[in-house]
PDB file of N, CA and C in Angstrom:
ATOM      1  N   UNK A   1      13.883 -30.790  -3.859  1.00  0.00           N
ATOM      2  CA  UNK A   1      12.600 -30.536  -4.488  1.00  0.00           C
ATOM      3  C   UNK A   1      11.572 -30.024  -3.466  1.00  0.00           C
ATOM      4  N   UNK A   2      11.766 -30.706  -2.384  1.00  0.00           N
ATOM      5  CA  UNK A   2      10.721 -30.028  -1.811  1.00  0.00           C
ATOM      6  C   UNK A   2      10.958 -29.084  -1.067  1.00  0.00           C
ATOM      7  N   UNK A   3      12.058 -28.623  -0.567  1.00  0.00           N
ATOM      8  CA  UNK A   3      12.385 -26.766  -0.015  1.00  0.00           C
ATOM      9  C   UNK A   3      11.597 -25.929  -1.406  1.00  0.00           C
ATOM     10  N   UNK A   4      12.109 -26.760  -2.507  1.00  0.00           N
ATOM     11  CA  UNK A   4      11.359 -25.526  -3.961  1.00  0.00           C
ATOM     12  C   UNK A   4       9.861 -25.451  -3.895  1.00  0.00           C
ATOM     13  N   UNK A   5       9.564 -26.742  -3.516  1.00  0.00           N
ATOM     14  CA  UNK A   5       7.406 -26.871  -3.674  1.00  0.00           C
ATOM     15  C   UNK A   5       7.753 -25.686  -2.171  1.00  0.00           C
ATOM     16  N   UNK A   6       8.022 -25.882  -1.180  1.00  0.00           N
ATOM     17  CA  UNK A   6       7.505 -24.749   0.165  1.00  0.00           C
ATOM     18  C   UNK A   6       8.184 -23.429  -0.204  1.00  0.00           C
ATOM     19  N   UNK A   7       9.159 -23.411  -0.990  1.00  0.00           N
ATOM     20  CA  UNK A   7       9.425 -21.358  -1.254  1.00  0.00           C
ATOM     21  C   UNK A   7       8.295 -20.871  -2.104  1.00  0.00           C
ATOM     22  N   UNK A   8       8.076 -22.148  -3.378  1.00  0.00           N
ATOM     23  CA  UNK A   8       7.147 -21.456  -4.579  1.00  0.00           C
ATOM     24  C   UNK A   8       5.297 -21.816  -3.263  1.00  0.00           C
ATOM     25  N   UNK A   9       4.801 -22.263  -2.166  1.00  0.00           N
ATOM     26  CA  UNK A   9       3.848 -22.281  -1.442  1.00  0.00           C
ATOM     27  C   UNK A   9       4.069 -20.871  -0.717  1.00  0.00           C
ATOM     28  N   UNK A  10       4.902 -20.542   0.126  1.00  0.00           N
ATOM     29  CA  UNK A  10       5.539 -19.222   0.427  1.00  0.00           C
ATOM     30  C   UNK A  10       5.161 -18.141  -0.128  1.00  0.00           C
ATOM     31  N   UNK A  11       5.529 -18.184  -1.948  1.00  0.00           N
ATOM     32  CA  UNK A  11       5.177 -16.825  -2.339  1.00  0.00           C
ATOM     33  C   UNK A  11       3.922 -16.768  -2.737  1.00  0.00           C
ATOM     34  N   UNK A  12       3.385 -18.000  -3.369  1.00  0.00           N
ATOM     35  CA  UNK A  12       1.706 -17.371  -3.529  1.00  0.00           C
ATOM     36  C   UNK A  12       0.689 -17.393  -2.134  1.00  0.00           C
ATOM     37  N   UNK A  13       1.282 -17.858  -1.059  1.00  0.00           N
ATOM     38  CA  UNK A  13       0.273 -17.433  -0.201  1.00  0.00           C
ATOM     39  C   UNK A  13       0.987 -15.856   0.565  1.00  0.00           C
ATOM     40  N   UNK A  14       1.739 -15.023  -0.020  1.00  0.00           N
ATOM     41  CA  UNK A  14       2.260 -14.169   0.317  1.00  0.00           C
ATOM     42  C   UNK A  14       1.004 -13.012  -0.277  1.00  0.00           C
ATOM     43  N   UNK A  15       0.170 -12.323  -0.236  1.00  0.00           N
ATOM     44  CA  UNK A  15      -0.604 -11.601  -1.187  1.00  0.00           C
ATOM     45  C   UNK A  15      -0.422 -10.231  -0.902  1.00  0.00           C
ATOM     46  N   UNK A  16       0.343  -9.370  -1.699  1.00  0.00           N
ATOM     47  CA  UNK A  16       1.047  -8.069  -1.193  1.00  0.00           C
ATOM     48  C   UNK A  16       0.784  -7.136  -2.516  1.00  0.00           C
ATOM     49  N   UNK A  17       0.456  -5.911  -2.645  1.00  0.00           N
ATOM     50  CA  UNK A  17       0.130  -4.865  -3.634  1.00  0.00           C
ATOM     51  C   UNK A  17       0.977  -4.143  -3.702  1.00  0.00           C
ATOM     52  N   UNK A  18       2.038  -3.811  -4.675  1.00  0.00           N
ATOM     53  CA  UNK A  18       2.647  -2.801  -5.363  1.00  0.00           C
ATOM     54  C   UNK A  18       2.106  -1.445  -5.571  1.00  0.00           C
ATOM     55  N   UNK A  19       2.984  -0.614  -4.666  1.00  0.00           N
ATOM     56  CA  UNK A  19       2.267   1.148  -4.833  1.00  0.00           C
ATOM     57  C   UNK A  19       3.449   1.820  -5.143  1.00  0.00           C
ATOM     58  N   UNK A  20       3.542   2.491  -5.654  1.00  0.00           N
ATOM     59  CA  UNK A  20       4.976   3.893  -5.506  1.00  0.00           C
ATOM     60  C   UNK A  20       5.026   4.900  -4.093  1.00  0.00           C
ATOM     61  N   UNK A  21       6.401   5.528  -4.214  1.00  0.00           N
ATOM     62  CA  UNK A  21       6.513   6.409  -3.294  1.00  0.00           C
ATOM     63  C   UNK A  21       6.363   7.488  -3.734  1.00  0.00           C
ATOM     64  N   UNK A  22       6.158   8.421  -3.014  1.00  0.00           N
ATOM     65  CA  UNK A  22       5.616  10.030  -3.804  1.00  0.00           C
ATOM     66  C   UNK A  22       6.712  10.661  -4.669  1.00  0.00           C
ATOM     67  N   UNK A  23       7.683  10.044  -5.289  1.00  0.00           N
ATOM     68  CA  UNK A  23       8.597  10.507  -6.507  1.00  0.00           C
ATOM     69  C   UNK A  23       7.988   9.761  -7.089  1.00  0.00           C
ATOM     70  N   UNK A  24       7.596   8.361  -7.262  1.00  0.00           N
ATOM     71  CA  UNK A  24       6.964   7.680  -8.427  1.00  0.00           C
ATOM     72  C   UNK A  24       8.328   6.522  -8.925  1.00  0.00           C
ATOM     73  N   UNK A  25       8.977   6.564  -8.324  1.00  0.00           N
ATOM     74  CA  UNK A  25       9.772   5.982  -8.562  1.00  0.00           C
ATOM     75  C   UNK A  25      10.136   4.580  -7.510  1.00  0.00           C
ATOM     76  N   UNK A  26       9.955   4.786  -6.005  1.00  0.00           N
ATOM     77  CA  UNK A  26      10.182   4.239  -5.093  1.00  0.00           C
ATOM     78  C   UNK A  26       9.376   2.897  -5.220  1.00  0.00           C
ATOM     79  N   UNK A  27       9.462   1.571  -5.050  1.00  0.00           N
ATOM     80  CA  UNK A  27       8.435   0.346  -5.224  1.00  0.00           C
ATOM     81  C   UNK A  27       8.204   0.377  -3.698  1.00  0.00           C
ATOM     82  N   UNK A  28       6.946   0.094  -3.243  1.00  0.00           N
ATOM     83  CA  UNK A  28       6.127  -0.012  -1.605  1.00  0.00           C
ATOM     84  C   UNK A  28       5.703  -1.323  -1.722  1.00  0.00           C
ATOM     85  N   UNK A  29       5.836  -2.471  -1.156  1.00  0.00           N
ATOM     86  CA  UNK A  29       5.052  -3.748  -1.308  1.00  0.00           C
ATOM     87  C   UNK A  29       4.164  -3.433  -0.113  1.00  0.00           C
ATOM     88  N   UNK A  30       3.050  -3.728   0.057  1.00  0.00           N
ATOM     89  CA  UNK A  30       2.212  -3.738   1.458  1.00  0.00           C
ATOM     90  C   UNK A  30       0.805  -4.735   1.402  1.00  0.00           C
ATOM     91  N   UNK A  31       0.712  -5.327   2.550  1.00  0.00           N
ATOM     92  CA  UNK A  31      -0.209  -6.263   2.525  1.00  0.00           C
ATOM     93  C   UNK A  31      -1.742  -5.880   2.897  1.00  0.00           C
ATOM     94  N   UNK A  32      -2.350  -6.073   1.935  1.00  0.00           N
ATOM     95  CA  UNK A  32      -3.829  -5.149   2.392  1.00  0.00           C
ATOM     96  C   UNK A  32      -4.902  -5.552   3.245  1.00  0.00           C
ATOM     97  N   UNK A  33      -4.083  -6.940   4.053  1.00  0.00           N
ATOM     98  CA  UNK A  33      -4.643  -7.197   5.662  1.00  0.00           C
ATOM     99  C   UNK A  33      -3.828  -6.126   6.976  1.00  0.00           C
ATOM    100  N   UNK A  34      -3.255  -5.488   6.392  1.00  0.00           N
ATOM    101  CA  UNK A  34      -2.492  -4.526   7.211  1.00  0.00           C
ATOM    102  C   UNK A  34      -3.297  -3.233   6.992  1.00  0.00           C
ATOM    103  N   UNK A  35      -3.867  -3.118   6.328  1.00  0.00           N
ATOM    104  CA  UNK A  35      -4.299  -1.486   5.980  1.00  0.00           C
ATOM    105  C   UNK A  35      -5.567  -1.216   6.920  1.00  0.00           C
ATOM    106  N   UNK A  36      -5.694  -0.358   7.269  1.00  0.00           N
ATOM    107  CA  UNK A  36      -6.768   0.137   8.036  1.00  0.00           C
ATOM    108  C   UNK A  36      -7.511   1.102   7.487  1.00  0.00           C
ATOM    109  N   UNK A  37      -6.819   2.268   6.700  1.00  0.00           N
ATOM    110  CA  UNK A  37      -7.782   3.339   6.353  1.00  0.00           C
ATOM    111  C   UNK A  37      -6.794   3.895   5.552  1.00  0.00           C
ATOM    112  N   UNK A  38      -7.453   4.330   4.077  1.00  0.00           N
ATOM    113  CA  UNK A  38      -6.927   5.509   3.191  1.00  0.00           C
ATOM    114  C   UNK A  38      -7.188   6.763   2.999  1.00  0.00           C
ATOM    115  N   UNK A  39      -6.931   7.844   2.898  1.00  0.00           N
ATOM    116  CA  UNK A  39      -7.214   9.456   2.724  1.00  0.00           C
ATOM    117  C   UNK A  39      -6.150   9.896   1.793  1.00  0.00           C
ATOM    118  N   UNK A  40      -7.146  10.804   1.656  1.00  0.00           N
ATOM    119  CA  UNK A  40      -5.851  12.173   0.185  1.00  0.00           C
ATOM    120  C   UNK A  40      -5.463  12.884   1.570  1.00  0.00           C
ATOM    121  N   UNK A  41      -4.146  13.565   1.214  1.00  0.00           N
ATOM    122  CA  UNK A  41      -3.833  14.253   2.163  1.00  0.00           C
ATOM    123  C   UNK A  41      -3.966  15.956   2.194  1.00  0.00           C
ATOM    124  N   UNK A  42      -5.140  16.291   1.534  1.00  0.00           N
ATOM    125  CA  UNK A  42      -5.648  17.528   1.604  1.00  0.00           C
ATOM    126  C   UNK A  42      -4.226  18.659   1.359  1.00  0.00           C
ATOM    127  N   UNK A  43      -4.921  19.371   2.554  1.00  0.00           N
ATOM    128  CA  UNK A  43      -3.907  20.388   2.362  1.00  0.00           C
ATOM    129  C   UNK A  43      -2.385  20.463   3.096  1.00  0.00           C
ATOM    130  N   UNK A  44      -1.994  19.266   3.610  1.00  0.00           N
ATOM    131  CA  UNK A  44      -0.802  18.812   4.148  1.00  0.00           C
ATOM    132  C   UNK A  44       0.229  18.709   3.280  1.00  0.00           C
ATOM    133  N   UNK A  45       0.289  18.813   1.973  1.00  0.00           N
ATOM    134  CA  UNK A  45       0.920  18.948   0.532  1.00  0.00           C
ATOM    135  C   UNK A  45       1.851  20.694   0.980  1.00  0.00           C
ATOM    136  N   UNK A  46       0.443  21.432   0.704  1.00  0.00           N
ATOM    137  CA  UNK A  46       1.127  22.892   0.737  1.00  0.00           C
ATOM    138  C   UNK A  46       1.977  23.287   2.293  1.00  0.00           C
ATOM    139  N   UNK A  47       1.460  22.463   3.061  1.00  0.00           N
ATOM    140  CA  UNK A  47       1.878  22.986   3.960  1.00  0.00           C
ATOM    141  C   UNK A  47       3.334  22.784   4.369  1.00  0.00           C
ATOM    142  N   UNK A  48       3.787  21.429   3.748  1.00  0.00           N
ATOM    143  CA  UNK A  48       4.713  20.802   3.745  1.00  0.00           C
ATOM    144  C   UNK A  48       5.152  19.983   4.817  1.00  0.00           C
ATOM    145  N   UNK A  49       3.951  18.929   4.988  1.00  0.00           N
ATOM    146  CA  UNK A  49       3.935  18.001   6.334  1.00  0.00           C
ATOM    147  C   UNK A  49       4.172  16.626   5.262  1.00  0.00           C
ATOM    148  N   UNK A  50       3.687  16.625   3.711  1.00  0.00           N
ATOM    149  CA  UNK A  50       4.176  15.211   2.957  1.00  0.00           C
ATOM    150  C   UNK A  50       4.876  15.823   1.879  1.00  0.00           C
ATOM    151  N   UNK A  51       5.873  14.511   1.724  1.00  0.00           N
ATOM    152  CA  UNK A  51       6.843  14.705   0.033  1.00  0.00           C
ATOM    153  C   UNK A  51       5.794  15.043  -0.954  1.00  0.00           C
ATOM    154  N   UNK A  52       6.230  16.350  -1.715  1.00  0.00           N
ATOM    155  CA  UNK A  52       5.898  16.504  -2.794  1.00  0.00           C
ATOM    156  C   UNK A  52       5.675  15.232  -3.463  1.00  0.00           C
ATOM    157  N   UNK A  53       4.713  15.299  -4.036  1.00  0.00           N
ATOM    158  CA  UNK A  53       3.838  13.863  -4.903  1.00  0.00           C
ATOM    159  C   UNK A  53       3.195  12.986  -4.240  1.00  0.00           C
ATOM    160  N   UNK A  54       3.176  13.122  -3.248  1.00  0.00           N
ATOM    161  CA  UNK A  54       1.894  12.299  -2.335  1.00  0.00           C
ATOM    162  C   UNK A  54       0.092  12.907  -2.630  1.00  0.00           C
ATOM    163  N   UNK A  55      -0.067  11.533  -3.507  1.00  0.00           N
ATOM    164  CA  UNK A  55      -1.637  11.734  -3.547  1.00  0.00           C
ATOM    165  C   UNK A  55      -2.467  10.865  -2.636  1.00  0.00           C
ATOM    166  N   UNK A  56      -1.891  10.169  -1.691  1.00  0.00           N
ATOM    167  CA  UNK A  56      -2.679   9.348  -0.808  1.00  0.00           C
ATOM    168  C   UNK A  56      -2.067   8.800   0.328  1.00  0.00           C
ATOM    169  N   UNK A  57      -2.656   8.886   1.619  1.00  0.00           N
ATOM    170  CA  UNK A  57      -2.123   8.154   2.551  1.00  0.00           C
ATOM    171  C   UNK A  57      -2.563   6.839   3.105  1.00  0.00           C
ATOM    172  N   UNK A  58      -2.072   5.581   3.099  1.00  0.00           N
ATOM    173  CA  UNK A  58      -2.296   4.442   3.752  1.00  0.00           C
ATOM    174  C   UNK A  58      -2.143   4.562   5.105  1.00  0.00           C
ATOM    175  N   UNK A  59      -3.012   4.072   5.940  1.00  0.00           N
ATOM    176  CA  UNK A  59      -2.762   3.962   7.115  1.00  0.00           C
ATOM    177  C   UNK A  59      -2.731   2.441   7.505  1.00  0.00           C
ATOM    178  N   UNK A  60      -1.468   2.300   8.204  1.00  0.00           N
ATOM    179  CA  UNK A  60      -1.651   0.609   9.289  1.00  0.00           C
ATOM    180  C   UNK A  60      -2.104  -0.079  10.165  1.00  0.00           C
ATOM    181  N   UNK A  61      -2.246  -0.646  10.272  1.00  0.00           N
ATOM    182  CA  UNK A  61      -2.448  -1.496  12.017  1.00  0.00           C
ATOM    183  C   UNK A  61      -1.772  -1.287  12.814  1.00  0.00           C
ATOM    184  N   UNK A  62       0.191  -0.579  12.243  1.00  0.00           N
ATOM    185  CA  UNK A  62       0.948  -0.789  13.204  1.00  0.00           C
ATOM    186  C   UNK A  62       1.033   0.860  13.561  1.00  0.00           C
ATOM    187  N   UNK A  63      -0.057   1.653  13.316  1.00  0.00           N
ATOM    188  CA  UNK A  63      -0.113   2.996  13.497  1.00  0.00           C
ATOM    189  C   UNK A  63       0.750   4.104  12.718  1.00  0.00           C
ATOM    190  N   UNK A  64       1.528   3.410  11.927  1.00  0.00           N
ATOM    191  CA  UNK A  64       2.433   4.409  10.894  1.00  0.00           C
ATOM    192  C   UNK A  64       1.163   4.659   9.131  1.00  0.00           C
ATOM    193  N   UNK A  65       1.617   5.295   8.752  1.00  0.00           N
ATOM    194  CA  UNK A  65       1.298   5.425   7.774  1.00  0.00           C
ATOM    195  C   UNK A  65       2.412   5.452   6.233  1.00  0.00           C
ATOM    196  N   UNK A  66       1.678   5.402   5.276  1.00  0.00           N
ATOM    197  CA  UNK A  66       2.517   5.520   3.928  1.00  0.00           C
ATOM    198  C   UNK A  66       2.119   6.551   2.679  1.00  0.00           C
ATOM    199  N   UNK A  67       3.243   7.465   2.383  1.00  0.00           N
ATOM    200  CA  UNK A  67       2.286   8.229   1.644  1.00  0.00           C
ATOM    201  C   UNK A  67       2.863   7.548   0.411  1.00  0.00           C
ATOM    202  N   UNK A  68       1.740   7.581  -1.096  1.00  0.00           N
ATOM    203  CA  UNK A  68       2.027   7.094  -1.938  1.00  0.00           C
ATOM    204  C   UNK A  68       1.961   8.148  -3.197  1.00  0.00           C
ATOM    205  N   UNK A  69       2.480   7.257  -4.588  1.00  0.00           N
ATOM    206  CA  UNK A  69       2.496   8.534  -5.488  1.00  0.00           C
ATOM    207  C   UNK A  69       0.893   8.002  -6.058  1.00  0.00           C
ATOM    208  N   UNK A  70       0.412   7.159  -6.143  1.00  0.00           N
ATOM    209  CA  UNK A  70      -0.898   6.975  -6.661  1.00  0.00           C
ATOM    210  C   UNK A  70      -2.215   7.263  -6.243  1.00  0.00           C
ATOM    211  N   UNK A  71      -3.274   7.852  -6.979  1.00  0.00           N
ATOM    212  CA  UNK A  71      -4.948   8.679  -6.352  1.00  0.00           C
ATOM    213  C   UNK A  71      -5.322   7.384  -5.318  1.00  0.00           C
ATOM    214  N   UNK A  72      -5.853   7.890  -4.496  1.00  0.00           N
ATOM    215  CA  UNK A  72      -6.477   7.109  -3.494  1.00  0.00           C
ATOM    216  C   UNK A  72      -7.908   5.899  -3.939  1.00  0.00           C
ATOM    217  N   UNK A  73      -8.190   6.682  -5.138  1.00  0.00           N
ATOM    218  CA  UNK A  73      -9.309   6.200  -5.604  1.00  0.00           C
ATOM    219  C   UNK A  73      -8.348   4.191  -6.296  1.00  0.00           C
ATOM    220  N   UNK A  74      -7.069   4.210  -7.208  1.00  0.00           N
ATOM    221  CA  UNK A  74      -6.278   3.461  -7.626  1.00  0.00           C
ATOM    222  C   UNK A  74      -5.932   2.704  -6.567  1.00  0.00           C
ATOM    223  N   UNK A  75      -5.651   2.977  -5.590  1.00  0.00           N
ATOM    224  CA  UNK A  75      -5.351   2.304  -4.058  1.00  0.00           C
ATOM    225  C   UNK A  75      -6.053   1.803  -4.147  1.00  0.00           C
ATOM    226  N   UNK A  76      -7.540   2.151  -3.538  1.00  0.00           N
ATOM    227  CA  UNK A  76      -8.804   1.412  -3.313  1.00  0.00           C
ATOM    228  C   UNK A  76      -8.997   0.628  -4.405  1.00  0.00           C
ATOM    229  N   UNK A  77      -8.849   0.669  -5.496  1.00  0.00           N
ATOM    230  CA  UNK A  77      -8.886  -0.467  -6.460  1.00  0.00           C
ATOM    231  C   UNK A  77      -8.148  -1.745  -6.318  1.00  0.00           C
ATOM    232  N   UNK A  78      -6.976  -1.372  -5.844  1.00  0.00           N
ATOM    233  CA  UNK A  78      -5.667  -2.246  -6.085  1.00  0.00           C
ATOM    234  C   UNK A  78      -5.974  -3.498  -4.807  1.00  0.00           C
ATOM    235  N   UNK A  79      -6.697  -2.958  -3.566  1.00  0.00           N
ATOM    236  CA  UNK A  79      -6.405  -3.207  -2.259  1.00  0.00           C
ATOM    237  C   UNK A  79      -7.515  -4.135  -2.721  1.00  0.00           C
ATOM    238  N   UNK A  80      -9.136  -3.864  -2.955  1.00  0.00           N
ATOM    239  CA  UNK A  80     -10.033  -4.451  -2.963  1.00  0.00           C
ATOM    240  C   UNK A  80      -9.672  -5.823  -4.497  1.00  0.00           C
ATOM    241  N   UNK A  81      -9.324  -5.775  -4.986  1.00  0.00           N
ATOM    242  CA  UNK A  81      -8.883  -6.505  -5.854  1.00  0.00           C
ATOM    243  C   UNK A  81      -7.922  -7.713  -5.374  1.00  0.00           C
ATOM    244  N   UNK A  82      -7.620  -7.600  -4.416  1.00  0.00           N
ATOM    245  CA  UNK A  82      -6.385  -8.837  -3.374  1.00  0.00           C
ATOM    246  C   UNK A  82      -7.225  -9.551  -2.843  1.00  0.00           C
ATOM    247  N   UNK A  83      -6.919 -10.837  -2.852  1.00  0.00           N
ATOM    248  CA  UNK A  83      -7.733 -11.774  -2.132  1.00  0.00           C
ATOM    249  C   UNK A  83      -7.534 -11.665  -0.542  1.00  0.00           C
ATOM    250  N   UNK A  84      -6.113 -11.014  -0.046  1.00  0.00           N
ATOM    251  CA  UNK A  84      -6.460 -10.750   1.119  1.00  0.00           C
ATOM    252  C   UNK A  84      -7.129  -9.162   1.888  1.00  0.00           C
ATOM    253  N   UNK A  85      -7.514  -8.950   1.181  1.00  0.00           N
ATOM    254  CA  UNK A  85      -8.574  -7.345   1.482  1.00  0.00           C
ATOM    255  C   UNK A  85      -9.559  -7.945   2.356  1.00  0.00           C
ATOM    256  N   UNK A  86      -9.607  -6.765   3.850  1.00  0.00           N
ATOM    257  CA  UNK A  86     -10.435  -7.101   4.837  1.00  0.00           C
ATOM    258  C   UNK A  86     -11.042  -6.018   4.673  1.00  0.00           C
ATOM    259  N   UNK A  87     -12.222  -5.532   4.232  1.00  0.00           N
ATOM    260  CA  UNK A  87     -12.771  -4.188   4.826  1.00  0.00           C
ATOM    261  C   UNK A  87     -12.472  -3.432   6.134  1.00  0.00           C
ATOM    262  N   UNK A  88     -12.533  -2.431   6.163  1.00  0.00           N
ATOM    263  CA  UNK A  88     -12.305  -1.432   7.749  1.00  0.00           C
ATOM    264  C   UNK A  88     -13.815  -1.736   8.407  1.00  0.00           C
TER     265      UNK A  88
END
């Protein structure tokens, strides 16, 4: 019983946001104490520096980034909506 009370303590102090990958298909879990900064990725689309269907890039702490299939504006919703959201 009590390994079950510390897995089910585990996952709700786990607080992680669901995004897609730029097919729309891919599931991204990411924690939005990790995020540092979001942008559209302009004209890096045509140029062919991101997968077709990337409308937004996450950036990390750990210096990588993520491109996602969802508007940046939906991000910023999703992120600020988590109890663990730190502002930049």
């Amino acid at each position: 019983m009590e390994i079950f009370l510390r897995t089910i303590a585990l996952l709700v102090a786990l607080d992680l946001v669901e995004l897609h990958g730029p097919d729309g298909k891919q599931r991204i879990w990411l924690a939005p104490s990790q995020v540092t900064s979001i942008r559209e990725p302009h004209a890096g689309i045509e140029a062919g520096h991101f997968a077709p269907g990337t409308r937004c890039l996450i950036f990390m702490t750990n210096k990588n980034f993520i491109a996602v299939h969802e508007h940046c504006v939906d991000v910023r919703t999703k992120l600020i909506a988590s109890p663990a959201w730190q502002a930049p």
